[in-house]
PDB file of N, CA and C in Angstrom:
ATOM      1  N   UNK A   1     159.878 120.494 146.716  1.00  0.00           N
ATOM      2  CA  UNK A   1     160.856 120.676 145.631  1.00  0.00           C
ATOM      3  C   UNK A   1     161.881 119.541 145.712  1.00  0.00           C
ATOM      4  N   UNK A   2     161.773 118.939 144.632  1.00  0.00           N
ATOM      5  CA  UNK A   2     163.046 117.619 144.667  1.00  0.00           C
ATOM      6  C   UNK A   2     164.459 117.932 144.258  1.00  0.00           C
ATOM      7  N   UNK A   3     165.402 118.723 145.637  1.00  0.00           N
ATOM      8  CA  UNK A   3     166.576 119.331 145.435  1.00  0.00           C
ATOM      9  C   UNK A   3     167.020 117.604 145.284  1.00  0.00           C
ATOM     10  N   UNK A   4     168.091 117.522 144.369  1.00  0.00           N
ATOM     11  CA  UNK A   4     169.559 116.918 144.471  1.00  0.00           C
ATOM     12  C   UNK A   4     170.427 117.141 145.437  1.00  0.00           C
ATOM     13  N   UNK A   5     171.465 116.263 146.408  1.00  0.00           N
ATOM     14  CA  UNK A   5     171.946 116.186 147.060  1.00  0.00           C
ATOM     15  C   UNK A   5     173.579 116.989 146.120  1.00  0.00           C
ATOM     16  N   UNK A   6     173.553 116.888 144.536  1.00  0.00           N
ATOM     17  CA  UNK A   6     174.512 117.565 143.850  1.00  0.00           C
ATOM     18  C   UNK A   6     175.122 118.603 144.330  1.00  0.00           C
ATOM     19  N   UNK A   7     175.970 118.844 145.011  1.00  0.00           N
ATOM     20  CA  UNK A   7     176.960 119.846 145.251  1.00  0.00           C
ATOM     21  C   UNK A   7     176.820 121.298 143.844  1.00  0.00           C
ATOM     22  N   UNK A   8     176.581 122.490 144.269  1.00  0.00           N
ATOM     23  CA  UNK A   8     176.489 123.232 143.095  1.00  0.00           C
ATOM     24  C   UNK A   8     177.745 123.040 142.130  1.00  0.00           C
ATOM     25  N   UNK A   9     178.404 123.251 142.940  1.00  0.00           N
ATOM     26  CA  UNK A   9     180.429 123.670 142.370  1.00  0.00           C
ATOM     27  C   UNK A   9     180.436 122.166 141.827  1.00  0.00           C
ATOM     28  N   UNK A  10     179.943 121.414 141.657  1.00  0.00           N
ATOM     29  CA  UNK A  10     180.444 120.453 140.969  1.00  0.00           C
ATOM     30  C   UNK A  10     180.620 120.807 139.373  1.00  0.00           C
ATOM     31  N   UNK A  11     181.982 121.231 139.269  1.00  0.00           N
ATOM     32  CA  UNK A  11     182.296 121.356 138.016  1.00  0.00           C
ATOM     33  C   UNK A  11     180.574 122.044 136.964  1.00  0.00           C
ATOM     34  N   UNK A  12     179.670 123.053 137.510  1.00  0.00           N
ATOM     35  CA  UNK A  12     178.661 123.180 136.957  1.00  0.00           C
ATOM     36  C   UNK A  12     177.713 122.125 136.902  1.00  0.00           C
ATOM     37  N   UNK A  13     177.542 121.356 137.682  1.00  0.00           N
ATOM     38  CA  UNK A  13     176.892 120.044 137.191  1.00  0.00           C
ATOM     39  C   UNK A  13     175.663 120.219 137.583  1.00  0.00           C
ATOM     40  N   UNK A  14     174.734 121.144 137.915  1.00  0.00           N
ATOM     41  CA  UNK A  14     173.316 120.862 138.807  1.00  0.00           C
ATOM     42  C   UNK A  14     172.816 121.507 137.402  1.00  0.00           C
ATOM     43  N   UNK A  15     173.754 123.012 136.712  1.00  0.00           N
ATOM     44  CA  UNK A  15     173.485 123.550 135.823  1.00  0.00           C
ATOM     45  C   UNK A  15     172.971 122.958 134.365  1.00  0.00           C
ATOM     46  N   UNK A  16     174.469 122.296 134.126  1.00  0.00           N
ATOM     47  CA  UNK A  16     175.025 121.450 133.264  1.00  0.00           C
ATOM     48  C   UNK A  16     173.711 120.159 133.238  1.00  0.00           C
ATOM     49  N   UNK A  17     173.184 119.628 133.982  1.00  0.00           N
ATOM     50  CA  UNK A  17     172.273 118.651 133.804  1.00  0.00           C
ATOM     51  C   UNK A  17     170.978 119.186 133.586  1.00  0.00           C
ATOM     52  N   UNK A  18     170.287 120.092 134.359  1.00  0.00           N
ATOM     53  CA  UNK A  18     169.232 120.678 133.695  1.00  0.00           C
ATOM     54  C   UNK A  18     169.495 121.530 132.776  1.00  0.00           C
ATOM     55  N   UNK A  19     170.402 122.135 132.123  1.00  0.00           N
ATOM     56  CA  UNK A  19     170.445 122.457 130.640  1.00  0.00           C
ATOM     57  C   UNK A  19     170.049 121.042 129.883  1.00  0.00           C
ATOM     58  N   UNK A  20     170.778 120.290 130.111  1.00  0.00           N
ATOM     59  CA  UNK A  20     171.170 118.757 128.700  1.00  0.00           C
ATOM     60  C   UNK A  20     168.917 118.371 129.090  1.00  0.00           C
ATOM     61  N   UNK A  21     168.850 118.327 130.062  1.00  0.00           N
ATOM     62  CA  UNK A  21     167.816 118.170 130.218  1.00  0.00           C
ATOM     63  C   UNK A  21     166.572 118.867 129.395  1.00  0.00           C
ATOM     64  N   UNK A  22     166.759 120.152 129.311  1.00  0.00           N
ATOM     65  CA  UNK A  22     165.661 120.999 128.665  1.00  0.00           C
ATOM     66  C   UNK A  22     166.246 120.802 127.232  1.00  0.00           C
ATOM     67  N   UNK A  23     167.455 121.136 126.866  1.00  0.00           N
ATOM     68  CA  UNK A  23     167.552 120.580 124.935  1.00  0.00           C
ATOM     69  C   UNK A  23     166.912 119.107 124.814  1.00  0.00           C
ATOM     70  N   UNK A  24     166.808 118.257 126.276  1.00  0.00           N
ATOM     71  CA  UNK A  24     166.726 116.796 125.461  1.00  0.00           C
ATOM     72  C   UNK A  24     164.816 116.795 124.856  1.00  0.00           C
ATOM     73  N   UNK A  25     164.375 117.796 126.389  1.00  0.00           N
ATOM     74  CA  UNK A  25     162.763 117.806 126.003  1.00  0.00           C
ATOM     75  C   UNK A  25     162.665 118.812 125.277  1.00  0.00           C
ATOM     76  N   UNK A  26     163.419 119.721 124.811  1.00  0.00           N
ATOM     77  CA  UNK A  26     162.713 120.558 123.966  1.00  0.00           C
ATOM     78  C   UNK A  26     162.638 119.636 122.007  1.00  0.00           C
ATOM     79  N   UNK A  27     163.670 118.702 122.158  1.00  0.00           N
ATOM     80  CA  UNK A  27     164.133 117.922 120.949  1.00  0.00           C
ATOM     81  C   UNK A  27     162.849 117.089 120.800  1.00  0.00           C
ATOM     82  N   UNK A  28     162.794 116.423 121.868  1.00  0.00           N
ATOM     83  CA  UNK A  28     161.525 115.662 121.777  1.00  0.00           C
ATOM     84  C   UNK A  28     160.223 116.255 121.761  1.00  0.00           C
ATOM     85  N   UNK A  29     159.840 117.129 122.025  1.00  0.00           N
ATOM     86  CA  UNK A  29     159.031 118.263 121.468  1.00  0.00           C
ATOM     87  C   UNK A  29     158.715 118.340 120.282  1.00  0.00           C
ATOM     88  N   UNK A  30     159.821 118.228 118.928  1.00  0.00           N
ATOM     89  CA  UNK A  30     159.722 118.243 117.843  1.00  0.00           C
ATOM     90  C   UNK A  30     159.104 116.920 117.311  1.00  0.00           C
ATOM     91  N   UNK A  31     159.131 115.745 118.050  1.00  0.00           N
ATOM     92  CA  UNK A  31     158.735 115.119 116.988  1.00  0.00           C
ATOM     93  C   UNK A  31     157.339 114.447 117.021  1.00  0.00           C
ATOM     94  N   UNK A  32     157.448 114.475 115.428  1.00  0.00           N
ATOM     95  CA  UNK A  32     155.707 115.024 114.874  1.00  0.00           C
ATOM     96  C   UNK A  32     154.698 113.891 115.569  1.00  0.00           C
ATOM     97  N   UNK A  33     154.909 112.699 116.076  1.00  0.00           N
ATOM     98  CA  UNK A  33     154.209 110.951 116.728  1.00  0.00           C
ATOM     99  C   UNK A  33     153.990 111.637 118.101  1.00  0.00           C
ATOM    100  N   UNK A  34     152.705 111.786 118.335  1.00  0.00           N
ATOM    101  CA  UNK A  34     152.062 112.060 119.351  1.00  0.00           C
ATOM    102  C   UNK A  34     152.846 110.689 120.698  1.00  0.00           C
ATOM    103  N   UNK A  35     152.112 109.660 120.298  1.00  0.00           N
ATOM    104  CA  UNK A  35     152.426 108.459 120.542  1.00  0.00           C
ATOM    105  C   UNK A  35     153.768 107.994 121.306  1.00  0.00           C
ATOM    106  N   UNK A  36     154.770 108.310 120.141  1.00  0.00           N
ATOM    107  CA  UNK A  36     156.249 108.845 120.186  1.00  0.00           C
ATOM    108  C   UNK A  36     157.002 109.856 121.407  1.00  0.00           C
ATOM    109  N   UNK A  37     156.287 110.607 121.037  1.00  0.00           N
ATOM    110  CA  UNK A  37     156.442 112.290 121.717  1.00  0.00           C
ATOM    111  C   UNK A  37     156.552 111.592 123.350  1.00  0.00           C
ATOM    112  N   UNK A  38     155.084 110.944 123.173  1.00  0.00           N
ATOM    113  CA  UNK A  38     154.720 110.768 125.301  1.00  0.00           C
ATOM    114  C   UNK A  38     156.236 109.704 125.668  1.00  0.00           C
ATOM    115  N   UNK A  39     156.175 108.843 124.813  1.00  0.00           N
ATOM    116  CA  UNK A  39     157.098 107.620 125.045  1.00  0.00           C
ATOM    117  C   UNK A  39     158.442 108.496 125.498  1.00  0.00           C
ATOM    118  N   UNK A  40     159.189 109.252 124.658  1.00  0.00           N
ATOM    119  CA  UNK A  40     160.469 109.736 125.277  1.00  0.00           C
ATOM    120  C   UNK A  40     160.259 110.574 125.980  1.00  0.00           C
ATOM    121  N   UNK A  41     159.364 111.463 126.104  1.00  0.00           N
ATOM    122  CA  UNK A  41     159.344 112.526 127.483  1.00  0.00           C
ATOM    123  C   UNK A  41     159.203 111.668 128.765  1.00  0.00           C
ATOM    124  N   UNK A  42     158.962 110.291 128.299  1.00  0.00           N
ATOM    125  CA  UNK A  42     158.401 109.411 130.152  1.00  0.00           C
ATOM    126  C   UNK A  42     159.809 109.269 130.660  1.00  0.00           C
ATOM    127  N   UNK A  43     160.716 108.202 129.039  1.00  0.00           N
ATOM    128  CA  UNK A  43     161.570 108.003 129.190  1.00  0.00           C
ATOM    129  C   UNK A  43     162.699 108.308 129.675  1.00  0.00           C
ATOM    130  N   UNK A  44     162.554 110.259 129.101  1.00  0.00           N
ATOM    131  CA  UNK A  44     163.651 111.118 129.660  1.00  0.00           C
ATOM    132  C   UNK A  44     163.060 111.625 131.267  1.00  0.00           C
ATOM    133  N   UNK A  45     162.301 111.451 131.796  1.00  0.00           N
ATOM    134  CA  UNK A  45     162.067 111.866 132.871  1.00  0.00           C
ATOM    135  C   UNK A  45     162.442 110.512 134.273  1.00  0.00           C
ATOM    136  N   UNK A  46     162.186 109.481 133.632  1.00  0.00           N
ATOM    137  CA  UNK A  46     162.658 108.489 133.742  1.00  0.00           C
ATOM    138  C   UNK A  46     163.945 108.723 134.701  1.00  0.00           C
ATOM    139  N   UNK A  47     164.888 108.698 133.517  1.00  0.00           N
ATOM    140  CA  UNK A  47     166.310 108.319 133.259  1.00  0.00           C
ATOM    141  C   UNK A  47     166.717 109.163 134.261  1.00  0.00           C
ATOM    142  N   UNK A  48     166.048 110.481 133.869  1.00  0.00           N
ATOM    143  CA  UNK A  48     167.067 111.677 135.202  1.00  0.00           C
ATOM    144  C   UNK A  48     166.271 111.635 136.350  1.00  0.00           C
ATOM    145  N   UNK A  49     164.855 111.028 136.345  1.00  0.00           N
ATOM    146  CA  UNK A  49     164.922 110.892 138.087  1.00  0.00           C
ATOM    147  C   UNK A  49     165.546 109.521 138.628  1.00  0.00           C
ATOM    148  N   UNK A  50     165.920 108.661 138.092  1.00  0.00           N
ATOM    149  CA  UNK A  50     166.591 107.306 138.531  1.00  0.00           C
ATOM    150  C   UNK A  50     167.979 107.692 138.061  1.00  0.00           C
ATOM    151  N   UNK A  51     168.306 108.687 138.276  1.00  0.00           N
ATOM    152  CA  UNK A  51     170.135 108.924 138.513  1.00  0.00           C
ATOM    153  C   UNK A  51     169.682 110.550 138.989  1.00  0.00           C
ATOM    154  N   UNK A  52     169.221 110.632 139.757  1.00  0.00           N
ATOM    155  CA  UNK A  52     169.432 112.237 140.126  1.00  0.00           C
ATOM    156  C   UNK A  52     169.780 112.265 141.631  1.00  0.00           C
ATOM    157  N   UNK A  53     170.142 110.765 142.251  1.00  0.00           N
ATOM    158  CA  UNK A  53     170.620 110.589 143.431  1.00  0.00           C
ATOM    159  C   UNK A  53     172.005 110.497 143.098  1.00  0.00           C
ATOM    160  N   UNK A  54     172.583 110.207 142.203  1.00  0.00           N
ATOM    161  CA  UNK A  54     174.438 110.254 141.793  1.00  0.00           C
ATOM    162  C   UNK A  54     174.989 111.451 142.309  1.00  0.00           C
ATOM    163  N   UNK A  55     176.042 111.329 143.220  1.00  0.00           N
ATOM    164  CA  UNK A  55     176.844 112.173 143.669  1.00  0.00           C
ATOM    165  C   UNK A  55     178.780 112.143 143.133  1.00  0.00           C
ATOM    166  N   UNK A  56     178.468 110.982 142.607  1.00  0.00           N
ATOM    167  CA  UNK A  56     180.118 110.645 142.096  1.00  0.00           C
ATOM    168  C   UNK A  56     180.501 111.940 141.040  1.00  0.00           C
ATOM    169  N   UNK A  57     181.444 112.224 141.004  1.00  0.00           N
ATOM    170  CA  UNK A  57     181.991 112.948 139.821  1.00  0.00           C
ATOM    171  C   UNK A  57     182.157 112.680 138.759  1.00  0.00           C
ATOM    172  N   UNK A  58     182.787 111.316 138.663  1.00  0.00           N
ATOM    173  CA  UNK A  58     182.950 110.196 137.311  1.00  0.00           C
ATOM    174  C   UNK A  58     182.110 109.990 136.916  1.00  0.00           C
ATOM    175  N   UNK A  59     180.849 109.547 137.753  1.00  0.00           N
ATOM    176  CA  UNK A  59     179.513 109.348 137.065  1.00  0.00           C
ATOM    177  C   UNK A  59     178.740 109.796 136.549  1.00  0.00           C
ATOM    178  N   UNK A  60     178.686 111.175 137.425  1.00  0.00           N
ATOM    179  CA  UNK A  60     177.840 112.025 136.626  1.00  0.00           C
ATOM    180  C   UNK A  60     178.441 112.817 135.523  1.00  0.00           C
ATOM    181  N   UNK A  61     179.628 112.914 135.304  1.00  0.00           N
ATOM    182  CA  UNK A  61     180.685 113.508 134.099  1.00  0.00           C
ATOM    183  C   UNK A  61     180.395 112.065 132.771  1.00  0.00           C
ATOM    184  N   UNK A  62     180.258 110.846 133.372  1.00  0.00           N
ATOM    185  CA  UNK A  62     179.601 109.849 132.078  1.00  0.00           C
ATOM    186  C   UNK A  62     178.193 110.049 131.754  1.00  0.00           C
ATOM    187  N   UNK A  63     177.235 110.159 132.749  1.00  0.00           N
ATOM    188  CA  UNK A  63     176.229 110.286 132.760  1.00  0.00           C
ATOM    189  C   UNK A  63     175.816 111.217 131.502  1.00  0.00           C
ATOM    190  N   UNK A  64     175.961 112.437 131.581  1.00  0.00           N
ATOM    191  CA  UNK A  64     175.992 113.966 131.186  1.00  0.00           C
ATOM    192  C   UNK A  64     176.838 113.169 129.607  1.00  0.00           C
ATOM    193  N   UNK A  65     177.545 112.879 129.061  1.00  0.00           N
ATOM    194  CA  UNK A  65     178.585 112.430 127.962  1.00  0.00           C
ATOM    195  C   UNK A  65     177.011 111.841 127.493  1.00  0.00           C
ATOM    196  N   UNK A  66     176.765 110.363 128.108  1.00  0.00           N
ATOM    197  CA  UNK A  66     175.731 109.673 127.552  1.00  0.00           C
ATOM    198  C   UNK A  66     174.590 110.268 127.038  1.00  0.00           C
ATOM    199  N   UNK A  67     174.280 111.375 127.960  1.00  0.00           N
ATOM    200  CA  UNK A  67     172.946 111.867 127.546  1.00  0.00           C
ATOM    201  C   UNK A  67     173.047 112.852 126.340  1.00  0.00           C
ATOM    202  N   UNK A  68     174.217 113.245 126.034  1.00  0.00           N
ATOM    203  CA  UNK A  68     174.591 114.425 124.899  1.00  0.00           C
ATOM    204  C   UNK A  68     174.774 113.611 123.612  1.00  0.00           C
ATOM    205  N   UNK A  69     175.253 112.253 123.486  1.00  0.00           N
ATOM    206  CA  UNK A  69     175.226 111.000 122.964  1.00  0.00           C
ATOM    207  C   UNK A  69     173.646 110.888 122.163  1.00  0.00           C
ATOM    208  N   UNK A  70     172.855 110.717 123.337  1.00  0.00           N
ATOM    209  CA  UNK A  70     171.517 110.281 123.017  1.00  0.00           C
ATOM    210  C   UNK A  70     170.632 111.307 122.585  1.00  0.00           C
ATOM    211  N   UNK A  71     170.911 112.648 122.793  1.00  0.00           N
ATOM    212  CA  UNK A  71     170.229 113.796 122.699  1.00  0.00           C
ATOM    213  C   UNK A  71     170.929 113.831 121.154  1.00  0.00           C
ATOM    214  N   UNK A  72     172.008 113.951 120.152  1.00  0.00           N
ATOM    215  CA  UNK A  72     172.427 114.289 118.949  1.00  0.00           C
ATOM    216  C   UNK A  72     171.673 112.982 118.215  1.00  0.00           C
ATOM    217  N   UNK A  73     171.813 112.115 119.040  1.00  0.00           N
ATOM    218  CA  UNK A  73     171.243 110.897 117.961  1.00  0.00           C
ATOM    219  C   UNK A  73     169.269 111.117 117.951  1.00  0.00           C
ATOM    220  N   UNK A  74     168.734 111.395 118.832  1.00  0.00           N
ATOM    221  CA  UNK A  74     167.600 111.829 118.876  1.00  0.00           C
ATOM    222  C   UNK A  74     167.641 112.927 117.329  1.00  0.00           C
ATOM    223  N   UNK A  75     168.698 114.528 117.455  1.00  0.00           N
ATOM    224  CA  UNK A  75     168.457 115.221 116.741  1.00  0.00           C
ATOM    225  C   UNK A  75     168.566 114.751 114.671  1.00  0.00           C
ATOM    226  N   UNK A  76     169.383 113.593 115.415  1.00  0.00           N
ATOM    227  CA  UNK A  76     169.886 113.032 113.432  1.00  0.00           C
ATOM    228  C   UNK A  76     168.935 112.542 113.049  1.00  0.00           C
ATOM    229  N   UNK A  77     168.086 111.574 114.113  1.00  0.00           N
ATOM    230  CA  UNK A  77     167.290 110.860 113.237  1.00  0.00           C
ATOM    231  C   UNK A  77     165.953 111.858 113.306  1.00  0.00           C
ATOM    232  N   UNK A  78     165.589 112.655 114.041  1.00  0.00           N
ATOM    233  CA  UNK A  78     164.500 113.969 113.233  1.00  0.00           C
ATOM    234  C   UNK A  78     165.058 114.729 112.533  1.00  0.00           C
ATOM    235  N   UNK A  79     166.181 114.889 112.287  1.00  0.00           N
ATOM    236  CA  UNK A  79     166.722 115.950 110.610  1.00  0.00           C
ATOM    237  C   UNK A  79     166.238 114.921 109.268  1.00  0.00           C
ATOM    238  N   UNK A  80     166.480 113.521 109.632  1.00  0.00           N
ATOM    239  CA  UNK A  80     166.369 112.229 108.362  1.00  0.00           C
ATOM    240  C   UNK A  80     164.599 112.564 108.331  1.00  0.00           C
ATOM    241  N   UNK A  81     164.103 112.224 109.076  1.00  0.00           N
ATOM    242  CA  UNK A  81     162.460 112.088 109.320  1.00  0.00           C
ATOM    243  C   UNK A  81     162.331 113.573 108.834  1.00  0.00           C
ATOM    244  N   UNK A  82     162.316 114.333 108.874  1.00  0.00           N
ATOM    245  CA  UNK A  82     162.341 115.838 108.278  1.00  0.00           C
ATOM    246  C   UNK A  82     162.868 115.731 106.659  1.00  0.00           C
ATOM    247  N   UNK A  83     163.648 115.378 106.475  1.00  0.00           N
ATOM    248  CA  UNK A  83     164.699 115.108 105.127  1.00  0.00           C
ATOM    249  C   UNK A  83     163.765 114.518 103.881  1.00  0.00           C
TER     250      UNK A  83
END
């Protein structure tokens, strides 16, 4: 099991990241490009295992900002592609 060194009590943060995590793949889930689909699920798996060694507070409080960033802009441009 690949625990994080994340402190639980960090301000919710072990929580807080695998939540942002499952909206980001469940978002990408939706969209209809097979092709597409594989590309950001690599991507997002990516991203949070090459920062899932961050222990800073600051960082991972930007981190978490960025990814909620990238997760709404994911959701706008499948509402347009839907539209």
């Amino acid at each position: 099991e690949g625990d994080t060194v994340l402190p639980p009590n960090l301000f919710g943060g072990r929580q807080q990241i695998l939540l942002l995590y499952r909206r980001i793949l469940q978002t990408i889930w939706q969209v209809p490009n097979d092709c597409d689909c594989k590309y950001l699920k690599d991507w997002a798996r990516e991203e949070f295992k090459r920062n899932k060694s961050a222990t800073e507070e600051d960082t991972i409080r930007m981190m978490i900002t960025q990814g909620n960033m990238q997760l709404k802009e994911l959701e706008k441009t499948l509402a347009l592609a839907k539209s």
